[in-house]
Protein backbone atom coordinates (compact mmCIF):
# COMPACT_ATOMS: atom_id res chain seq x y z
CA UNK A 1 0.00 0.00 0.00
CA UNK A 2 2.82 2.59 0.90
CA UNK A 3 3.97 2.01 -2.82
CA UNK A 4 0.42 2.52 -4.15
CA UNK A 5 0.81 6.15 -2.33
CA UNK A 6 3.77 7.38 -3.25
CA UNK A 7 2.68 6.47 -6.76
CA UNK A 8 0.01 8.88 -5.80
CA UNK A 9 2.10 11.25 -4.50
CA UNK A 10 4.39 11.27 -7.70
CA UNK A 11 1.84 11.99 -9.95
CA UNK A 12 0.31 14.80 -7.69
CA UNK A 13 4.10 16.35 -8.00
CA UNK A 14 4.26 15.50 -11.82
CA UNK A 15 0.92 16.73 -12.86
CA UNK A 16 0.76 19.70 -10.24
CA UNK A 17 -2.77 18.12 -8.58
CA UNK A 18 -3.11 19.04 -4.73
CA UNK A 19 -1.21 16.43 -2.54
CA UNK A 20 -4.76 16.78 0.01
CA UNK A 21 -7.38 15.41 -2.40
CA UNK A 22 -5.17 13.24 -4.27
CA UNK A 23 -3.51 11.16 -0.99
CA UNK A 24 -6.89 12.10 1.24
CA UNK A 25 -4.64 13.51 3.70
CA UNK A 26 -6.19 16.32 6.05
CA UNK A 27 -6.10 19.92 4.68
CA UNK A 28 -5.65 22.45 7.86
CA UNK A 29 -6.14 26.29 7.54
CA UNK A 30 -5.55 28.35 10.62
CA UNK A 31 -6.91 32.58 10.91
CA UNK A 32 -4.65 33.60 13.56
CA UNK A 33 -5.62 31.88 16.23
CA UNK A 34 -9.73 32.43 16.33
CA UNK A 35 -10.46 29.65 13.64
CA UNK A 36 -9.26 26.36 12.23
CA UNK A 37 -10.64 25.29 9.05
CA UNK A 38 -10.39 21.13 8.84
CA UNK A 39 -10.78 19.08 5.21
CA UNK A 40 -10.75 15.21 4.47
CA UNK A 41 -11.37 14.37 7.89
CA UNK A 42 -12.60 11.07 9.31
CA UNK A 43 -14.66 12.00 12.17
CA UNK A 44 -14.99 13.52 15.29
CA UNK A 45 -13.35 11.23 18.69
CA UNK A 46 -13.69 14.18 21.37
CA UNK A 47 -15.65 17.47 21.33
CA UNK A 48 -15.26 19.87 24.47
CA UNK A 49 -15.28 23.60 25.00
CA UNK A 50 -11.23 22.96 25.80
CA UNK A 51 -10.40 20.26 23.33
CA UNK A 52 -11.45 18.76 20.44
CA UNK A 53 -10.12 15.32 18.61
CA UNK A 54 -11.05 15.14 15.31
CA UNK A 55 -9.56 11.22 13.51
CA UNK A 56 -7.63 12.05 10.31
CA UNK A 57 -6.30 9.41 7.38
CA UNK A 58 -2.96 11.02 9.20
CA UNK A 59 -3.42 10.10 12.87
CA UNK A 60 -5.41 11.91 15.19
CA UNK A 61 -5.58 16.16 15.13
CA UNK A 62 -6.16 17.54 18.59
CA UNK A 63 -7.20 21.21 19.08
CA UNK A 64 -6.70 22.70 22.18
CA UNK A 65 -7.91 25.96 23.50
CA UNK A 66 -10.27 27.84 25.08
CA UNK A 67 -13.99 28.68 24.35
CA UNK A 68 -14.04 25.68 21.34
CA UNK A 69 -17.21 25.84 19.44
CA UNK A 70 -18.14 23.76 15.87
CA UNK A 71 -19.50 25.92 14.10
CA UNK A 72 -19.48 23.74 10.52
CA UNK A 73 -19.90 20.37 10.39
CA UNK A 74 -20.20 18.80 7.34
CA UNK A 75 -19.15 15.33 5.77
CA UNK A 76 -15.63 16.11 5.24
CA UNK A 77 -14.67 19.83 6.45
CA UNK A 78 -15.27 21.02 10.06
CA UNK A 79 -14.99 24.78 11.30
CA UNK A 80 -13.76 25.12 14.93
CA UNK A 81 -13.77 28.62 16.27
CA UNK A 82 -12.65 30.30 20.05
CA UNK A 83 -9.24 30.99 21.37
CA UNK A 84 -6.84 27.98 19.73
CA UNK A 85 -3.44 27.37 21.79
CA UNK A 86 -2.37 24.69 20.66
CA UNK A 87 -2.60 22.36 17.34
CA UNK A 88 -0.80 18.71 17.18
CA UNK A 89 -1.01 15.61 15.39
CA UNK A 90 -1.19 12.42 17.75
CA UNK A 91 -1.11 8.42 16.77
């Protein structure tokens, strides 16, 4: 399978196609530090006003800050907005 990807990836490179949509990896936009903007996500594992766990194809993303509300949910983008400290990527 790992060859099948960087296949994948190679021809992303090669034919200029974005790496996100073409390897269904996550796609993360940040503004500042007031919203996080989430695509080709798997799901959502934890949801609280201080932290949020959201399953990716590239381990699990957790959000951590302060005030944490969803304010877009849909089947594979999620909008998270409040006061964001912290953004990692956990197994």
């Amino acid at each position: 399978m790992k060859k099948n990807e960087e296949i994948k990836k190679s021809l992303a490179e090669i034919l200029e196609l974005p790496k996100d949509i073409i390897l269904d990896i996550p796609k993360i936009t940040m503004v500042g530090n007031l919203q996080i903007y989430i695509e080709n996500h798997k799901g959502i594992i934890e949801y609280s006003s201080n932290r949020v766990r959201i399953n990716t194809k590239s381990g699990v993303l957790r959000i951590i800050g302060k005030n944490l509300l969803l304010k877009n949910i849909i089947l594979e983008e999620i909008i998270i907005v409040g006061e964001i400290q912290q953004v990692e990527f956990t197994d």
